[in-house]
Protein backbone atom coordinates (compact mmCIF):
# COMPACT_ATOMS: atom_id res chain seq x y z
CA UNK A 1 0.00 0.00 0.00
CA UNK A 2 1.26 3.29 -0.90
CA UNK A 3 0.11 7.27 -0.09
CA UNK A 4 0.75 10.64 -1.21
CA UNK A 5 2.02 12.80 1.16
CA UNK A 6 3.88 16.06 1.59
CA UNK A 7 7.64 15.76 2.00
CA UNK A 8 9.62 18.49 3.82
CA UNK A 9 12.70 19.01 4.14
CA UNK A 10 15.20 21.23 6.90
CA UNK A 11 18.26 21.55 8.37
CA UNK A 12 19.44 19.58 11.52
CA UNK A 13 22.30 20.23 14.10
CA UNK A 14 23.35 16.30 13.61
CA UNK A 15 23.15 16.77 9.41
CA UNK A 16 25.31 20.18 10.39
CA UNK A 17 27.53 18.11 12.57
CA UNK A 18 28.11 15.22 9.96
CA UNK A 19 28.23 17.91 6.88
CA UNK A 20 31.63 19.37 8.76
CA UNK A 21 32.81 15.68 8.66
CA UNK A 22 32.27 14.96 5.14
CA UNK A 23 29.31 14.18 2.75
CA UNK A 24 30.46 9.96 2.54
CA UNK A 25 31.64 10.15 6.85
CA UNK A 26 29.16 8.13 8.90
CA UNK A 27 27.31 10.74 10.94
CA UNK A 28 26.56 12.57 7.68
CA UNK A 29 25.18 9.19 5.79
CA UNK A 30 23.42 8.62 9.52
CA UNK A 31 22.24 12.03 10.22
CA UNK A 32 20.50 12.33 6.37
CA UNK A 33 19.09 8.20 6.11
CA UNK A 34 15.76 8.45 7.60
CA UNK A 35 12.34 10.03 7.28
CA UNK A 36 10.12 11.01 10.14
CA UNK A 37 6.41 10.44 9.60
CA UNK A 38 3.54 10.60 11.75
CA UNK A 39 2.63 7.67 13.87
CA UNK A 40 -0.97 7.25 12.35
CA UNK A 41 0.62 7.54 8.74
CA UNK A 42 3.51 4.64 9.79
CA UNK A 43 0.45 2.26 11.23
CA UNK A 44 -1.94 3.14 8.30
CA UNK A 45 0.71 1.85 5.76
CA UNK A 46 2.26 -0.73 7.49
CA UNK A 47 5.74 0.56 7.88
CA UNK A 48 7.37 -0.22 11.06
CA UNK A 49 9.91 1.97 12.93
CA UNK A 50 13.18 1.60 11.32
CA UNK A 51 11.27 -0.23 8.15
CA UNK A 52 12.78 0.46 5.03
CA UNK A 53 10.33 3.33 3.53
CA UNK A 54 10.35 4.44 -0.15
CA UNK A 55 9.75 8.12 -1.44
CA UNK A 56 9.07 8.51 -5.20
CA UNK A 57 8.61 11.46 -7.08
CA UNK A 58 8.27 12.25 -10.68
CA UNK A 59 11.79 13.07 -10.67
CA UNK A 60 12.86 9.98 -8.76
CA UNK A 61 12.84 7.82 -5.68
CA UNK A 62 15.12 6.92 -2.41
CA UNK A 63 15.33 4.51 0.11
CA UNK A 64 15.00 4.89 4.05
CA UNK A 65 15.08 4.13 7.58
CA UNK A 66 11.25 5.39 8.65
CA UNK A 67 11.51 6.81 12.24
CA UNK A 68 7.95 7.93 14.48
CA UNK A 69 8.43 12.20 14.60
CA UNK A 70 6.14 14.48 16.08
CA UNK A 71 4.56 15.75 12.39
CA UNK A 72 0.87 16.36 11.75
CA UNK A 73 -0.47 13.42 9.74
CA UNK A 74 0.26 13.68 5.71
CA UNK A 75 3.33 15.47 6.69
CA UNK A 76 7.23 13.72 5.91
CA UNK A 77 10.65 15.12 6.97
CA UNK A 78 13.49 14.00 5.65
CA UNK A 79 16.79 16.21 6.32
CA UNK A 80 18.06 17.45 3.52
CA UNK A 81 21.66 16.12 2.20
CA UNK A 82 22.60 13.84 -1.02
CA UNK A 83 19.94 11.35 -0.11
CA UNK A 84 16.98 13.61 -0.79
CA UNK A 85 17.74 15.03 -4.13
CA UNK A 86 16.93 12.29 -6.00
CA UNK A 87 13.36 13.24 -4.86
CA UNK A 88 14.16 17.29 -6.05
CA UNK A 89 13.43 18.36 -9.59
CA UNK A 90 15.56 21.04 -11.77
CA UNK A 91 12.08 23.41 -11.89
CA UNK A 92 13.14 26.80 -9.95
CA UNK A 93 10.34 28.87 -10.89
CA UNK A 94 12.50 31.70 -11.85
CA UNK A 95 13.75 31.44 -8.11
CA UNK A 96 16.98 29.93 -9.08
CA UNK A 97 16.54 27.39 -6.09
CA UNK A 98 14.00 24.40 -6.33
CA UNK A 99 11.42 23.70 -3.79
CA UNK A 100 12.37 21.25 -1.01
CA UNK A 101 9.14 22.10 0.75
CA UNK A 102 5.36 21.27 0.65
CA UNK A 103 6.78 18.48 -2.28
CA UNK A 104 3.64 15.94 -3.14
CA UNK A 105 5.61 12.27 -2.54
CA UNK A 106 4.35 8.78 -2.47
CA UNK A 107 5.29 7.14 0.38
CA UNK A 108 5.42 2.72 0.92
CA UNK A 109 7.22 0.09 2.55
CA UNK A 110 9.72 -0.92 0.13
CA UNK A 111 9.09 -3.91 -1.23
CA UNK A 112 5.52 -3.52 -1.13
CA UNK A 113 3.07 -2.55 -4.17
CA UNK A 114 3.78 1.04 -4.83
CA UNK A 115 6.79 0.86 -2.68
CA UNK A 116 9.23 -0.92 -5.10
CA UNK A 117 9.34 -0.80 -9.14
């Protein structure tokens, strides 16, 4: 079972921590390899905490760890880093920066229908 949801994406002081270390050092790979999600959303699609969750766009799809976050329901936050701009398209808007906010992203377990090509 898969669902659209709305992907954000932000900053963190351990993805700042890890980004001084290096892009390929472990606390960098660690501190950008999950997505939080709403507790409701996890249960509703059957993803368990630390389940391997897929995100696919139009412009692509990634792999990871799901972890329980305090988000309103329909809401995803994944911090942003290499990881998450396979889910970022080119399209700036005549901003000259693309939107990693309020992005519409199906969300499964991977391996399940909708979760896995």
């Amino acid at each position: 079972m898969s669902e659209r949801l709305t992907l954000i994406t932000g900053r963190t002081r351990k993805q700042a921590i890890g980004m001084h270390r290096g892009k390929s050092s472990p606390e960098y790979l660690e501190a950008t390899g999950f997505v939080e999600m709403n507790a409701d959303d996890m249960e509703r699609l059957a993803i368990p905490e630390g389940g391997v969750t897929r995100l696919s766009t139009a412009d692509g799809h990634v792999e990871l760890r799901a972890q329980v976050g305090e988000l309103p329901r329909g809401l995803v936050f994944v911090p942003m880093g290499t990881r998450i701009n396979a889910l970022i398209g080119v399209e700036t808007s005549g901003s000259g920066m693309p939107s990693f906010k309020g992005l519409a992203v199906e969300v499964a377990l991977a391996g399940e229908p909708g979760g896995a090509p």
